[in-house]
Protein backbone atom coordinates (compact mmCIF):
# COMPACT_ATOMS: atom_id res chain seq x y z
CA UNK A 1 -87.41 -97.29 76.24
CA UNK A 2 -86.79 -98.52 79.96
CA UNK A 3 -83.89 -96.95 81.94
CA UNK A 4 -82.26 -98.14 84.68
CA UNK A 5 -82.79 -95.89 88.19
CA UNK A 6 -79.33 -94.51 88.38
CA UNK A 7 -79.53 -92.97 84.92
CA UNK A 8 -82.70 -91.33 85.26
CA UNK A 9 -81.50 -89.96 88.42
CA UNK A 10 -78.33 -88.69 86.29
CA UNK A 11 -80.90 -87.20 83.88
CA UNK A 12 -82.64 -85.13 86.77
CA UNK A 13 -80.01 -83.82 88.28
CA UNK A 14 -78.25 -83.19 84.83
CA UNK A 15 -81.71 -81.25 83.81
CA UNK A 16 -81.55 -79.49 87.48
CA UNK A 17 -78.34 -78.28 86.91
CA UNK A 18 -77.93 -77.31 83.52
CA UNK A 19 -81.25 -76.26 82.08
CA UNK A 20 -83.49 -74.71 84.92
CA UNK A 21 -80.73 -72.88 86.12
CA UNK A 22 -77.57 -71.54 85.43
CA UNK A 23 -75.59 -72.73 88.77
CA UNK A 24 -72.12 -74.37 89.16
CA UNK A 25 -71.91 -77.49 90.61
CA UNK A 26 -70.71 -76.01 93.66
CA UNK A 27 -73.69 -73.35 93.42
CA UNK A 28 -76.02 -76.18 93.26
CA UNK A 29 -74.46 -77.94 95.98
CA UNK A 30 -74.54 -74.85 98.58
CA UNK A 31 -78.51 -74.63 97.16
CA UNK A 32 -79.20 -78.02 98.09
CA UNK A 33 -78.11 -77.48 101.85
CA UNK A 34 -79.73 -74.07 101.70
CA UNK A 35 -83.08 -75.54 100.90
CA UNK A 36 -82.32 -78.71 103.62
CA UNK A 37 -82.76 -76.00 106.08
CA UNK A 38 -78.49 -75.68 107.05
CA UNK A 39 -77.35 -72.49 108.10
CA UNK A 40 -73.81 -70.64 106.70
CA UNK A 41 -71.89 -72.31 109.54
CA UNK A 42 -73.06 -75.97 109.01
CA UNK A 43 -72.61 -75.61 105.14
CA UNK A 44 -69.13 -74.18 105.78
CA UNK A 45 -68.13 -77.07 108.01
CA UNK A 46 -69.84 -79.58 105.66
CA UNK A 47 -68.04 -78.53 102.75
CA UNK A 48 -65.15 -77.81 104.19
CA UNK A 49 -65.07 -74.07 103.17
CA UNK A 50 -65.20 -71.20 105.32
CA UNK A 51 -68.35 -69.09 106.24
CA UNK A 52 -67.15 -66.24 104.60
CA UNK A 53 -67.15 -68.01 101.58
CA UNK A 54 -70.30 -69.65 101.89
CA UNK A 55 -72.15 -65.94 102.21
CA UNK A 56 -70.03 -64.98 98.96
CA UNK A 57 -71.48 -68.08 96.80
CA UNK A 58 -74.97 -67.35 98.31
CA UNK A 59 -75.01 -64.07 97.07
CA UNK A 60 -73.68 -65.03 93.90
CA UNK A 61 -76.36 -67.79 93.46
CA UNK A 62 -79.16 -64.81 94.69
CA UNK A 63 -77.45 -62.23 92.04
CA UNK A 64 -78.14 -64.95 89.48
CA UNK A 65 -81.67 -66.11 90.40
CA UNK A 66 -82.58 -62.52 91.15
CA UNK A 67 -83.91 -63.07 94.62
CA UNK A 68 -83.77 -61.54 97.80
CA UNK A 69 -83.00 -63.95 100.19
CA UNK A 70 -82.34 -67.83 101.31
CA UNK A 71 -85.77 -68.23 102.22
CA UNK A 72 -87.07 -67.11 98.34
CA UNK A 73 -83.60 -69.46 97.45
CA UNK A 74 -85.07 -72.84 99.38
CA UNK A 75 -88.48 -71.78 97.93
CA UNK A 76 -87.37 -71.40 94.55
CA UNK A 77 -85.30 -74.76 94.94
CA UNK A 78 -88.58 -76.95 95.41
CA UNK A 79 -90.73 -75.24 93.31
CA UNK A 80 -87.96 -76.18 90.33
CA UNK A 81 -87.66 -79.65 92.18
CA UNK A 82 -91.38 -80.28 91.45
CA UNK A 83 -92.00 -78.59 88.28
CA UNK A 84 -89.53 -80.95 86.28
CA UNK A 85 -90.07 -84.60 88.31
């Protein structure tokens, strides 16, 4: 079968999402910008929430990926970025 770009990009990010981890789409979202290297401040202005609720979904997403901190977050992000492309 032959699909066109935009679906298998769909697929990706639907696999991303929804079977390597257990994240909102929010969740995901403040992941991304974690792993681009933006601190609380820039993903609070980006997404138009406030920083305090930027830590709060942070720790959330560490409580559910059991890690320590946003540097084993961004780490974790690639390494599940590269072991499903």
């Amino acid at each position: 079968m032959v699909f066109d770009s935009k679906i298998v990009t769909n697929i990706k990010k639907y696999t991303k999402k929804n079977v390597a981890i257990d994240l909102s789409d929010r969740e995901y979202e403040i992941l991304l910008l974690v792993a681009e290297g933006l601190n609380n401040k820039e993903i609070a202005e980006k997404l138009y929430l406030s920083e305090g609720t930027v830590r709060n979904y942070i720790s959330n997403i560490l409580d559910k990926l059991e890690l320590r901190d946003r540097t084993q977050l961004a780490i974790y992000y690639y390494k599940m970025k590269f072991d499903i492309e």
